[in-house]
N, C-alpha and C. Protein backbone atom coordinates (compact mmCIF):
# COMPACT_ATOMS: atom_id res chain seq x y z
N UNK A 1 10.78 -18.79 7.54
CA UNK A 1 9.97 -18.78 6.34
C UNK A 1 10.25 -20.03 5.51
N UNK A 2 11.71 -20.32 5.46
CA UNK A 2 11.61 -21.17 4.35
C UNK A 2 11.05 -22.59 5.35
N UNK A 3 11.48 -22.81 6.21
CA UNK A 3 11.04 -24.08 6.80
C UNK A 3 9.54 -24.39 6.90
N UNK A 4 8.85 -23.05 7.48
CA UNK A 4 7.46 -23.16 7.10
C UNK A 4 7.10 -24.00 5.58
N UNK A 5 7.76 -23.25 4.54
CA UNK A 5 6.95 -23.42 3.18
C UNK A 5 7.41 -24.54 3.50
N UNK A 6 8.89 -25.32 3.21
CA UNK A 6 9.32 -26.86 2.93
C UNK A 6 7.77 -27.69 3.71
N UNK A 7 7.88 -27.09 4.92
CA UNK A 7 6.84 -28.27 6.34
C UNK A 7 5.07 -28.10 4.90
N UNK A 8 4.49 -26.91 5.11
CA UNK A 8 3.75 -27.04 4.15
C UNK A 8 3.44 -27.71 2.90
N UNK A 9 4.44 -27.86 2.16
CA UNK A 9 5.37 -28.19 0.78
C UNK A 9 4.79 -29.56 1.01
N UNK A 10 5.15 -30.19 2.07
CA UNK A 10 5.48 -31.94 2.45
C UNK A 10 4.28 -32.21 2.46
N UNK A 11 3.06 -31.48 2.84
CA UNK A 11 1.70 -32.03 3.15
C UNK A 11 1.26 -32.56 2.42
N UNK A 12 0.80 -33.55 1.86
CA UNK A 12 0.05 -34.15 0.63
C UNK A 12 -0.83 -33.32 0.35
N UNK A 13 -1.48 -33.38 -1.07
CA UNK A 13 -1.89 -32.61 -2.03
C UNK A 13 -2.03 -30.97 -1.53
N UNK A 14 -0.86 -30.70 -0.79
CA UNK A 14 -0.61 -29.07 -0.50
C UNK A 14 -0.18 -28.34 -1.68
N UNK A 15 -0.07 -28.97 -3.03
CA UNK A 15 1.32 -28.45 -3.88
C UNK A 15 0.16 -26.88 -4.52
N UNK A 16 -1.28 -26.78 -4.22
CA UNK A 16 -1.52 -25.62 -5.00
C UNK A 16 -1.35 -24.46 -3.80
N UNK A 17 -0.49 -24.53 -2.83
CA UNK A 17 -0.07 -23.26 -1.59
C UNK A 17 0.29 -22.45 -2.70
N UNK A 18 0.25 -21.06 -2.29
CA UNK A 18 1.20 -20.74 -2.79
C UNK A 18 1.41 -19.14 -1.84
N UNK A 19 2.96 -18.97 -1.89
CA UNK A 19 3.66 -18.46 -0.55
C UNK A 19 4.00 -16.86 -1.12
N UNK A 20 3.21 -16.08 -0.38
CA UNK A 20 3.40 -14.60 -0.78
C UNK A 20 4.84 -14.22 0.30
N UNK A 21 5.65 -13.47 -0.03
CA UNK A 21 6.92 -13.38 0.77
C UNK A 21 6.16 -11.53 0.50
N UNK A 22 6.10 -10.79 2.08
CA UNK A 22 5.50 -9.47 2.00
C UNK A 22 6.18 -8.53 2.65
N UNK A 23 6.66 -7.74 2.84
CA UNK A 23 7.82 -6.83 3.36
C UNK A 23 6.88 -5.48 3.32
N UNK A 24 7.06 -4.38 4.02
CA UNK A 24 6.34 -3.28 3.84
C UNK A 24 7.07 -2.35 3.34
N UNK A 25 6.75 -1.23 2.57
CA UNK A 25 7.62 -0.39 1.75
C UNK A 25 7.98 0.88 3.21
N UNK A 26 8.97 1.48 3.28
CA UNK A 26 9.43 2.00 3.84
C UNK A 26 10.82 2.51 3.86
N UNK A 27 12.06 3.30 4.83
CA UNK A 27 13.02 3.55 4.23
C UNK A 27 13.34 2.88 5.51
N UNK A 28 14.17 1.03 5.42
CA UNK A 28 14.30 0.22 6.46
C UNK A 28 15.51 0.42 7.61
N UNK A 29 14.98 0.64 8.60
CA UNK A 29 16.69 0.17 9.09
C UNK A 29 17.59 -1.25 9.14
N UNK A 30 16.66 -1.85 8.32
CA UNK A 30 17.37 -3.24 8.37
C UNK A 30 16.47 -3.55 6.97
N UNK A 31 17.55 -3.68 5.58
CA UNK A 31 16.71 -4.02 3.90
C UNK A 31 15.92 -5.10 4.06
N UNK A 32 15.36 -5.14 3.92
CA UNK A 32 13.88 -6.74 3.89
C UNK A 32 14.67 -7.86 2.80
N UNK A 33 15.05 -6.91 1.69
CA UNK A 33 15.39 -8.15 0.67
C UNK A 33 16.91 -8.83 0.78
N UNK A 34 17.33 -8.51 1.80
CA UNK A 34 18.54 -9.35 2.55
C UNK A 34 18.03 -10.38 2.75
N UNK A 35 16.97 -10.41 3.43
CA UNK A 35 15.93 -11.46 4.36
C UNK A 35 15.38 -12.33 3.02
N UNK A 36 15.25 -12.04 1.70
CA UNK A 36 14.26 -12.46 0.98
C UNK A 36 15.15 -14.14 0.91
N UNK A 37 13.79 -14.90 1.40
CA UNK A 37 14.40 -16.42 1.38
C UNK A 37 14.69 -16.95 0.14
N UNK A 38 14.35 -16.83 -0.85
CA UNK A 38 15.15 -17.22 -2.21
C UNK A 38 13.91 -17.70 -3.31
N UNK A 39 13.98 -17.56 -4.50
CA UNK A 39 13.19 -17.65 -5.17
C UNK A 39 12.36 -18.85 -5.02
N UNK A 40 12.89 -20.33 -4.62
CA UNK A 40 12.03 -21.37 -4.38
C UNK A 40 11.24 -21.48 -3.32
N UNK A 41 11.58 -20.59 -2.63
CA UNK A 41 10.54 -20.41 -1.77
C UNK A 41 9.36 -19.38 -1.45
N UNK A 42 9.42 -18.85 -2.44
CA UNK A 42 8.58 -17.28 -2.65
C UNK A 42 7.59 -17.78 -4.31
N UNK A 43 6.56 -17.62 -4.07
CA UNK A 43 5.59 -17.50 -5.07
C UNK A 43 5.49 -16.15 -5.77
N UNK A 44 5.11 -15.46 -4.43
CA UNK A 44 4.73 -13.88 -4.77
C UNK A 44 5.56 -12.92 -4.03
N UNK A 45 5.87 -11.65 -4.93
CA UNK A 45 6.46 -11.10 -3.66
C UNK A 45 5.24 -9.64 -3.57
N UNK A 46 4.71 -9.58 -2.10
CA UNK A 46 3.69 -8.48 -1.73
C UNK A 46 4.72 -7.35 -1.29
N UNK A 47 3.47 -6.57 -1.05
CA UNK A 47 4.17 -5.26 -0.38
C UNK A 47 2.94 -4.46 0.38
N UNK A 48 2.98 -3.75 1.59
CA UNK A 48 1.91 -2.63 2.36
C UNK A 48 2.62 -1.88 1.78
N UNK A 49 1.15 -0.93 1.29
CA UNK A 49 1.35 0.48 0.74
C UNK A 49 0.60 1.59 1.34
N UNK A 50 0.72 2.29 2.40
CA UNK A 50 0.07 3.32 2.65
C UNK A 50 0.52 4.62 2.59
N UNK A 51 -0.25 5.42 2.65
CA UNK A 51 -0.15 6.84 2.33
C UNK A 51 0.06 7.46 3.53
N UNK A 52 1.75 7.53 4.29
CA UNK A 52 2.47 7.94 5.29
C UNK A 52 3.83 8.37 4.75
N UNK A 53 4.37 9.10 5.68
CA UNK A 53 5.54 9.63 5.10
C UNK A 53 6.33 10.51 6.36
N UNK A 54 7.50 10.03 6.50
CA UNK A 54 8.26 11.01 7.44
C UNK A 54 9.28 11.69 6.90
N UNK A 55 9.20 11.91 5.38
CA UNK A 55 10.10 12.87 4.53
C UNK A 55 10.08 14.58 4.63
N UNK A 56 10.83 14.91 5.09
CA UNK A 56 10.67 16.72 5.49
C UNK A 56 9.58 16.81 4.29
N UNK A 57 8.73 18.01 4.76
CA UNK A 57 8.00 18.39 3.45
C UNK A 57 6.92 17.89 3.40
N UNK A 58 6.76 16.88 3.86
CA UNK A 58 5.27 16.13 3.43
C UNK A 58 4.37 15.90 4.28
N UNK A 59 4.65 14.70 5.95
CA UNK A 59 3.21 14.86 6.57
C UNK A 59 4.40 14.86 7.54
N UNK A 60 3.69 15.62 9.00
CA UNK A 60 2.37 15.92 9.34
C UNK A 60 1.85 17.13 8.52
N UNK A 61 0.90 17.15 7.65
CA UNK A 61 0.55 18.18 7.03
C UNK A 61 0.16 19.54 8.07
N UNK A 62 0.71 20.79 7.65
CA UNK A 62 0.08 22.08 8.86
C UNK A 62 -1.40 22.38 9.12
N UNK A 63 -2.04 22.43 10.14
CA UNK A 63 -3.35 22.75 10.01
C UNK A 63 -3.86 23.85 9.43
N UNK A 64 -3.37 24.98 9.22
CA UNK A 64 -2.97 25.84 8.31
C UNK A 64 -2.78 26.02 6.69
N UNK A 65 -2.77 24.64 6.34
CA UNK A 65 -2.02 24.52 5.34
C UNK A 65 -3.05 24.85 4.04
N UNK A 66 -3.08 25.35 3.08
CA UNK A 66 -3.73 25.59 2.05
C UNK A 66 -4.04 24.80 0.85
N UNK A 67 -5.23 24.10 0.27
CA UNK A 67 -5.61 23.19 -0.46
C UNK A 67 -4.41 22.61 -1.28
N UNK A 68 -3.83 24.09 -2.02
CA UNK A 68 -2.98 23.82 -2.69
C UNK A 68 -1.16 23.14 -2.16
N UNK A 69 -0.75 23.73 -0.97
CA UNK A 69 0.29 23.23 -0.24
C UNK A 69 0.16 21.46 0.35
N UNK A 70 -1.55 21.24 0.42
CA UNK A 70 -1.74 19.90 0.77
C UNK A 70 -1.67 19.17 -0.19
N UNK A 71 -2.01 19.18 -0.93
CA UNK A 71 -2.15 18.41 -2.62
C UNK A 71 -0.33 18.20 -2.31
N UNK A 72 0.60 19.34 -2.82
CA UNK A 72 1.55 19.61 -3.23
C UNK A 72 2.67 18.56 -2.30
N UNK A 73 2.41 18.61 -0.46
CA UNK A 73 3.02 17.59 0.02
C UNK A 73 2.74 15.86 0.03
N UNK A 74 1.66 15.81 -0.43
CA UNK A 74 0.43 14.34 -1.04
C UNK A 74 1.31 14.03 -1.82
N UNK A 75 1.61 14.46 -3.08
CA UNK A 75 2.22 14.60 -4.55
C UNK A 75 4.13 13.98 -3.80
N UNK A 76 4.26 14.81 -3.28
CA UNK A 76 5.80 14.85 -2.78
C UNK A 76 6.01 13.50 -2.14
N UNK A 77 5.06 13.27 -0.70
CA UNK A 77 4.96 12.06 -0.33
C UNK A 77 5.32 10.61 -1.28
N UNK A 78 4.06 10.44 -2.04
CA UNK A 78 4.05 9.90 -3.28
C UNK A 78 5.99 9.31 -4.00
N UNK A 79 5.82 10.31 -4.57
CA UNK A 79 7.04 10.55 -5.34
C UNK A 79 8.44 10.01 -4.52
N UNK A 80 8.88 10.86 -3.63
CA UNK A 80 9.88 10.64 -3.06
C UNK A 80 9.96 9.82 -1.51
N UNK A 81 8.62 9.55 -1.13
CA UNK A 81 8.56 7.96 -0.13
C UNK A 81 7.87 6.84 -0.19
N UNK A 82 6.65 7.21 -1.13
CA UNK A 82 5.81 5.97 -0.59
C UNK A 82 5.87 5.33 -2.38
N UNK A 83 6.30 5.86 -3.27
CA UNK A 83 6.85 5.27 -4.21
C UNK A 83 7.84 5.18 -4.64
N UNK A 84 8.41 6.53 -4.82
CA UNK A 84 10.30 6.59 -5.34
C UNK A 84 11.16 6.36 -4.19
N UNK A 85 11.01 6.46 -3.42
CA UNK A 85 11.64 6.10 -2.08
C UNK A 85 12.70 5.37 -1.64
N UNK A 86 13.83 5.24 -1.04
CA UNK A 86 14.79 4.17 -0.35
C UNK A 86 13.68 3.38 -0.43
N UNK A 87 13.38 2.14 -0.65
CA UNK A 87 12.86 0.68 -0.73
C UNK A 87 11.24 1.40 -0.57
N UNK A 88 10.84 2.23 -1.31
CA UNK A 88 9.04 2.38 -1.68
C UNK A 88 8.86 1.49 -2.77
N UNK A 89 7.25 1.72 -3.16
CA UNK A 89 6.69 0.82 -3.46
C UNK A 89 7.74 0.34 -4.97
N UNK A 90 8.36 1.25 -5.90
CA UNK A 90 8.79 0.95 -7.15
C UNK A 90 10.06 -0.41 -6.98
N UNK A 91 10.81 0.13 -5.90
CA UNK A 91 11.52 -0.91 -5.14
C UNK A 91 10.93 -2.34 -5.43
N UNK A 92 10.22 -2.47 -4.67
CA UNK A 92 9.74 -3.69 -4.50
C UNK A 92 8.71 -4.30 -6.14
N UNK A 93 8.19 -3.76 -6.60
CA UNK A 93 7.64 -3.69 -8.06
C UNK A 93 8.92 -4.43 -8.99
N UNK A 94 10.05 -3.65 -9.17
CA UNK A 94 11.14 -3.78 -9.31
C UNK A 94 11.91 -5.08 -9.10
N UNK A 95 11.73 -5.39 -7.65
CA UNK A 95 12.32 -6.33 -6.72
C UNK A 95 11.26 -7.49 -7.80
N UNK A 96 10.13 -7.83 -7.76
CA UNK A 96 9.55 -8.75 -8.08
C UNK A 96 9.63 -9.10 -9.50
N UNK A 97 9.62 -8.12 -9.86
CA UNK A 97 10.06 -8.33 -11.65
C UNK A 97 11.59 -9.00 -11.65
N UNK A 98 12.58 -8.45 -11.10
CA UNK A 98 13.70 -8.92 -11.04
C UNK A 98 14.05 -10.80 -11.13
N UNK A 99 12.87 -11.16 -10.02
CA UNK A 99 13.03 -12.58 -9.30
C UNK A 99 11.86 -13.06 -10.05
N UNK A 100 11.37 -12.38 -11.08
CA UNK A 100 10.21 -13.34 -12.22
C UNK A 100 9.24 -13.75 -11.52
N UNK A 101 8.93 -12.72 -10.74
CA UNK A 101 7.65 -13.73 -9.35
C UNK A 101 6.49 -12.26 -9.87
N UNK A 102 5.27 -12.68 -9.75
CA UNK A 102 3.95 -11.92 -9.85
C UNK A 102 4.25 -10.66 -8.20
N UNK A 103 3.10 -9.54 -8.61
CA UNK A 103 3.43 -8.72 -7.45
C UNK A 103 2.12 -9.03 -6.87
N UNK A 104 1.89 -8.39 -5.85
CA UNK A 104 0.94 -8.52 -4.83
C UNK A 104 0.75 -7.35 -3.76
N UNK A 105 -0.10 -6.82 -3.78
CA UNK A 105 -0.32 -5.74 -3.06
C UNK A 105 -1.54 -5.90 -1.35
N UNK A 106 -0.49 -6.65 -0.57
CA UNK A 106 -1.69 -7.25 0.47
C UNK A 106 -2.06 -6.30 1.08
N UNK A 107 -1.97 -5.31 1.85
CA UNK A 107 -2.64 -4.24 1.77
C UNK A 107 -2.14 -2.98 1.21
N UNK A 108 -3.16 -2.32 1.63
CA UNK A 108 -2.77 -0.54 0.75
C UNK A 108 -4.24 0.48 1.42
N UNK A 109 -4.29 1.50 1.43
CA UNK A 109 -4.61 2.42 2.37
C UNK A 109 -4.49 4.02 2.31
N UNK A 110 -5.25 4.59 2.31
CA UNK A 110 -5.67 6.27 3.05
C UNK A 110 -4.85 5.83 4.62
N UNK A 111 -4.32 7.17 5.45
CA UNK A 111 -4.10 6.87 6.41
C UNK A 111 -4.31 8.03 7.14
N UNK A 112 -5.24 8.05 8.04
CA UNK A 112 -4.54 9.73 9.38
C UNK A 112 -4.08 9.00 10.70
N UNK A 113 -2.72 9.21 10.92
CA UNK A 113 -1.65 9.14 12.28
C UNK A 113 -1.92 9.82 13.66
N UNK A 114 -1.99 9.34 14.59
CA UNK A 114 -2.01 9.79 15.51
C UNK A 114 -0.96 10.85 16.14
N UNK A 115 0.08 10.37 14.99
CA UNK A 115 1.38 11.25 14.83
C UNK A 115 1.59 12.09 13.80
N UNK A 116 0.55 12.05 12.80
CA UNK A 116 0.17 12.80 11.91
C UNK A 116 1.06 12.20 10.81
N UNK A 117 1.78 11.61 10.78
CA UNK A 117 2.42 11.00 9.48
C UNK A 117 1.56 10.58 8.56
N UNK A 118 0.51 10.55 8.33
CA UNK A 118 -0.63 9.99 7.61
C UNK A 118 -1.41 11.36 6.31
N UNK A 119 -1.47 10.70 5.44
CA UNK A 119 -1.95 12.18 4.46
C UNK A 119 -2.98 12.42 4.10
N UNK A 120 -3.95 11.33 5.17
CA UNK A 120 -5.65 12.16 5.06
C UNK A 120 -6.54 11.71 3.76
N UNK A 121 -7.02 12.56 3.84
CA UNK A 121 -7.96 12.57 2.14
C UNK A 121 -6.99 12.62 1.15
N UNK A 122 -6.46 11.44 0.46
CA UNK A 122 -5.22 12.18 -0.44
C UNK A 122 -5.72 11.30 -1.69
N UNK A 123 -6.80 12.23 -2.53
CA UNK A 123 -7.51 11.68 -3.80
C UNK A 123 -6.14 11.33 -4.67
N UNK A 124 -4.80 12.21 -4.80
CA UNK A 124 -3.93 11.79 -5.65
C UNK A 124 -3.29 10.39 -5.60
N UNK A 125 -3.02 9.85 -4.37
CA UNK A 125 -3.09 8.30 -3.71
C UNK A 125 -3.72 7.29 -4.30
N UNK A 126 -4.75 7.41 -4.16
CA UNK A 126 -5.81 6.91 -4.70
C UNK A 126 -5.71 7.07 -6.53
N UNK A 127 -5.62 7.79 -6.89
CA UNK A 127 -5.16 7.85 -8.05
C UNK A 127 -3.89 6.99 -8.45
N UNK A 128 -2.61 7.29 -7.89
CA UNK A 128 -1.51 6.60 -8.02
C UNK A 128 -1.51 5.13 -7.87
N UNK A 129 -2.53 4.39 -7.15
CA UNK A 129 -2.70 3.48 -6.45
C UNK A 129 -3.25 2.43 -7.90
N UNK A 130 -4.12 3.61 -8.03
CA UNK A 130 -4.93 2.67 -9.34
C UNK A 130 -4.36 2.20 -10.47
N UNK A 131 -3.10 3.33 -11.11
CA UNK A 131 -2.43 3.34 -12.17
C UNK A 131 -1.48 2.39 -12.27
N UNK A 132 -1.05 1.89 -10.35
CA UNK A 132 0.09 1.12 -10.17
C UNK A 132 -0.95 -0.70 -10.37
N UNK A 133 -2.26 -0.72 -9.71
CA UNK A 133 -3.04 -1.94 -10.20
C UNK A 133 -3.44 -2.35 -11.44
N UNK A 134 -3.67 -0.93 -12.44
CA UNK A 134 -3.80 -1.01 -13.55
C UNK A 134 -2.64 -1.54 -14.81
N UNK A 135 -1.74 -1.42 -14.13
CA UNK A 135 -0.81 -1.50 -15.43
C UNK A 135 -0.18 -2.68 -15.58
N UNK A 136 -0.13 -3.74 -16.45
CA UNK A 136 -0.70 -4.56 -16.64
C UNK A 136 0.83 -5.34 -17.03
N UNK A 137 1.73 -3.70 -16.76
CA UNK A 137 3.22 -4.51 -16.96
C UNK A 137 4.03 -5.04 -15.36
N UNK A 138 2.94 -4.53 -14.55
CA UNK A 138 3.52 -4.41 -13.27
C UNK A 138 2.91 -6.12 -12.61
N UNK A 139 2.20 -6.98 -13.58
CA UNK A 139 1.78 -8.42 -13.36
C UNK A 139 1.51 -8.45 -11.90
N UNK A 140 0.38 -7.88 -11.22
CA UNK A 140 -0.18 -7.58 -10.53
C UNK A 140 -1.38 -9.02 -10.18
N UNK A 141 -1.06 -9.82 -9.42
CA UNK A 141 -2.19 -10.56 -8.78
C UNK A 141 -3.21 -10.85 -7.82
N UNK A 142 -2.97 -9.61 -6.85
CA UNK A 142 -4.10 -9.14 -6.26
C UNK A 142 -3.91 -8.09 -5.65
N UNK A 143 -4.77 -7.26 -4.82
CA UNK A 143 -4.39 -6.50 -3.73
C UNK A 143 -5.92 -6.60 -3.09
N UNK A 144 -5.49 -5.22 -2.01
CA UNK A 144 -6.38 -5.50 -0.87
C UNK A 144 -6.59 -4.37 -0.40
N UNK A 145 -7.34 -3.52 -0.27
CA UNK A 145 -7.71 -1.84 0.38
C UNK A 145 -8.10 -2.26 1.94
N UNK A 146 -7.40 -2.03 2.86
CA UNK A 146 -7.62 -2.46 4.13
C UNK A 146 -8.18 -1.26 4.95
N UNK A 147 -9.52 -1.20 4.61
CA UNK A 147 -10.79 -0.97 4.81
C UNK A 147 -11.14 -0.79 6.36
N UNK A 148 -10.37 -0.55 7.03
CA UNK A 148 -10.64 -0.21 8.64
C UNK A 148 -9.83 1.29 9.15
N UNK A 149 -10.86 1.46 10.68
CA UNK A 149 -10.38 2.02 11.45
C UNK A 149 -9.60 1.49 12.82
N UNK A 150 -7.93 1.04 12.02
CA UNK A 150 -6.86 0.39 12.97
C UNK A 150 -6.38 1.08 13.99
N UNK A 151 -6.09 0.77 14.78
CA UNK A 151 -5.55 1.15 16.52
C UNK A 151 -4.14 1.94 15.37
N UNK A 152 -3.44 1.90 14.68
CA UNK A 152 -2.43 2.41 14.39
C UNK A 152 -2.53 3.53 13.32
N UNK A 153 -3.78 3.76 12.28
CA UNK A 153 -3.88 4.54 12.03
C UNK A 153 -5.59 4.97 11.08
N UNK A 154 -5.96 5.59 10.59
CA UNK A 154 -7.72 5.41 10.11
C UNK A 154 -7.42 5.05 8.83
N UNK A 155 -8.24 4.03 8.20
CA UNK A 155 -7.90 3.97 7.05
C UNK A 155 -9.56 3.86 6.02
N UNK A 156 -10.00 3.85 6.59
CA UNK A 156 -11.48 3.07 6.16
C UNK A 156 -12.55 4.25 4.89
N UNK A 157 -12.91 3.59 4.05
CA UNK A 157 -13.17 4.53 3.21
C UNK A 157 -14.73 4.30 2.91
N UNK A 158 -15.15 3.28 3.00
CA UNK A 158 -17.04 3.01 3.24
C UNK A 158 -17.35 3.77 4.46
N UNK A 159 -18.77 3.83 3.96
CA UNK A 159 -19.77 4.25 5.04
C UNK A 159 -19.54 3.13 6.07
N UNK A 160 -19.69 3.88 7.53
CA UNK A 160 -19.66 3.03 8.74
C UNK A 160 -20.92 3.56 9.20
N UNK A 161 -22.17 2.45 8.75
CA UNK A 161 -23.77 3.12 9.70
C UNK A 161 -23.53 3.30 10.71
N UNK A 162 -22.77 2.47 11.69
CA UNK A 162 -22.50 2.52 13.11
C UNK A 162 -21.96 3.99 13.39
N UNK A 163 -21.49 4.87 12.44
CA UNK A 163 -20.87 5.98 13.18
C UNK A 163 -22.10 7.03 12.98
N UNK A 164 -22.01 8.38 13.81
CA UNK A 164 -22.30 9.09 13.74
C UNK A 164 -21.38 10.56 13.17
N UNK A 165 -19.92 10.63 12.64
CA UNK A 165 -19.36 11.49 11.95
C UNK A 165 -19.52 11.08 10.13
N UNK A 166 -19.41 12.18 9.79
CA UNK A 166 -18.93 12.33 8.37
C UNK A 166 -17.80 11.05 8.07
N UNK A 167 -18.17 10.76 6.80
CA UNK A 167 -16.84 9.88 6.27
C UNK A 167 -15.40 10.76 6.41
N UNK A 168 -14.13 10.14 6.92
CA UNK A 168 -13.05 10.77 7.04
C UNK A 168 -11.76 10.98 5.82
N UNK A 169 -12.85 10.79 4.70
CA UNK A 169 -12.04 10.72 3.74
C UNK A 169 -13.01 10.72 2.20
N UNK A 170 -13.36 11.94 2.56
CA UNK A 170 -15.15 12.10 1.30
C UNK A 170 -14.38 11.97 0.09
N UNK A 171 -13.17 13.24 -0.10
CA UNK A 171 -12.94 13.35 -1.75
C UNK A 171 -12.33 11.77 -2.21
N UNK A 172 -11.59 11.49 -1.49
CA UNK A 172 -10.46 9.71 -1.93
C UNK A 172 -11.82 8.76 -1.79
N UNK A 173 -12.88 9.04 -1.32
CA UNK A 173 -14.26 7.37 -1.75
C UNK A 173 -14.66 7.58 -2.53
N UNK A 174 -14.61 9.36 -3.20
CA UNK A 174 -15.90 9.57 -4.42
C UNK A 174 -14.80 8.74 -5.24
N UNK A 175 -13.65 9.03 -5.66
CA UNK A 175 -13.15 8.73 -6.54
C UNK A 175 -12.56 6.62 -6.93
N UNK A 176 -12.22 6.48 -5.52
CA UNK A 176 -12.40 4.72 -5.26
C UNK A 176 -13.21 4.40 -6.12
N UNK A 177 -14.72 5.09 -5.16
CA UNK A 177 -15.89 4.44 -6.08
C UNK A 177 -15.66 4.47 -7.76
N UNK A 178 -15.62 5.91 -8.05
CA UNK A 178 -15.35 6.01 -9.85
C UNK A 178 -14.34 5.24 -10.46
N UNK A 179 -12.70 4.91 -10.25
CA UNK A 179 -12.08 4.45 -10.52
C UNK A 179 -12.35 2.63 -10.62
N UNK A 180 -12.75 2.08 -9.51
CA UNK A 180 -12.82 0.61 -8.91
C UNK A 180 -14.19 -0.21 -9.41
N UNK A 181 -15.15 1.16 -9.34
CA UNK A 181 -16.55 0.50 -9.73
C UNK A 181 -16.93 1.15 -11.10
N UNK A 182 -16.25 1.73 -11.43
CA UNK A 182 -16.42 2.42 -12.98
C UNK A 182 -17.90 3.48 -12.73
N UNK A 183 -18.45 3.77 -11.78
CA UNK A 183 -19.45 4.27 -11.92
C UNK A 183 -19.44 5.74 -10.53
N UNK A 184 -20.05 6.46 -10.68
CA UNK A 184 -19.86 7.98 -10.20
C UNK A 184 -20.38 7.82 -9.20
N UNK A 185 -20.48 8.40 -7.55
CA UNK A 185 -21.42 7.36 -6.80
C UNK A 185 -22.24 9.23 -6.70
């Protein structure tokens, strides 16, 4: 990393680069911010945020499971992995405030797993998601809703004309839409 930026750095009139350092939130077997190459070489520090979780309690959600028990492990997820978490998202929020660098959210995501670690329609996500772009102490300079159906897990929240199923995630787009576009769809 750092040799990249320096080689970049050197290019004539390269000086408006500027170098997102991105780690994914998770509970690591190896800390990312060991790795973090050092403030002169980091512009931004990003983070992937999706709505997965291998915390007892939370996903694979039961097929069985009752509106209210799904919400309830969504909520849990949230809380104790994909935000409060060994190195979740507050971590890294945290981490960037620390090192006076802007945050960056390069992607972020709805997810269903093939392993089921993924929490589906999870409108509260989506909610949490917004409050964390919204807040204006968290110096937030971009993010990115990564808008596909990936070989690793579904994430996609527009209409796909090409398909012939239902959207896989109706309640978390009505609300995208309301939250993102200010308007009810």
């Amino acid at each position: 990393y750092r040799k990249i930026v320096k080689t970049m750095r050197a290019v004539p009139r390269a000086n408006t680069l500027v170098f997102c350092w991105n780690p994914a939130i998770d509970d690591p077997q190896f800390p990312a911010e060991k790795a973090y190459p050092g403030d002169e070489y980091v512009d931004v520090v990003g983070a992937d945020v999706y709505d997965q979780s291998w915390l007892p309690g939370t996903y694979p959600i039961p097929a069985d499971a009752t509106a209210q028990d799904r919400s309830a492990r969504q909520k849990l997820a949230w809380e104790k992995w994909t935000y409060g978490g060994n190195h979740g998202f507050k971590f890294w929020i945290d981490f960037a405030h620390t090192h006076s660098k802007p945050l960056a959210i390069c992607e972020w995501g709805l997810c269903v797993r093939t392993d089921g670690h993924g929490g589906g329609d999870d409108p509260y996500f989506v909610q949490q998601m917004y409050n964390v772009i919204t807040n204006p102490a968290n110096l937030l300079l971009f993010n990115c809703y990564f808008d596909v159906q990936a070989g690793d897990g579904h994430h996609q929240l527009s209409p796909n004309a090409a398909a012939s199923k239902p959207p896989e995630f109706p309640e978390s787009a009505q609300l995208f839409l309301k939250l993102f576009s200010g308007k009810t769809p």
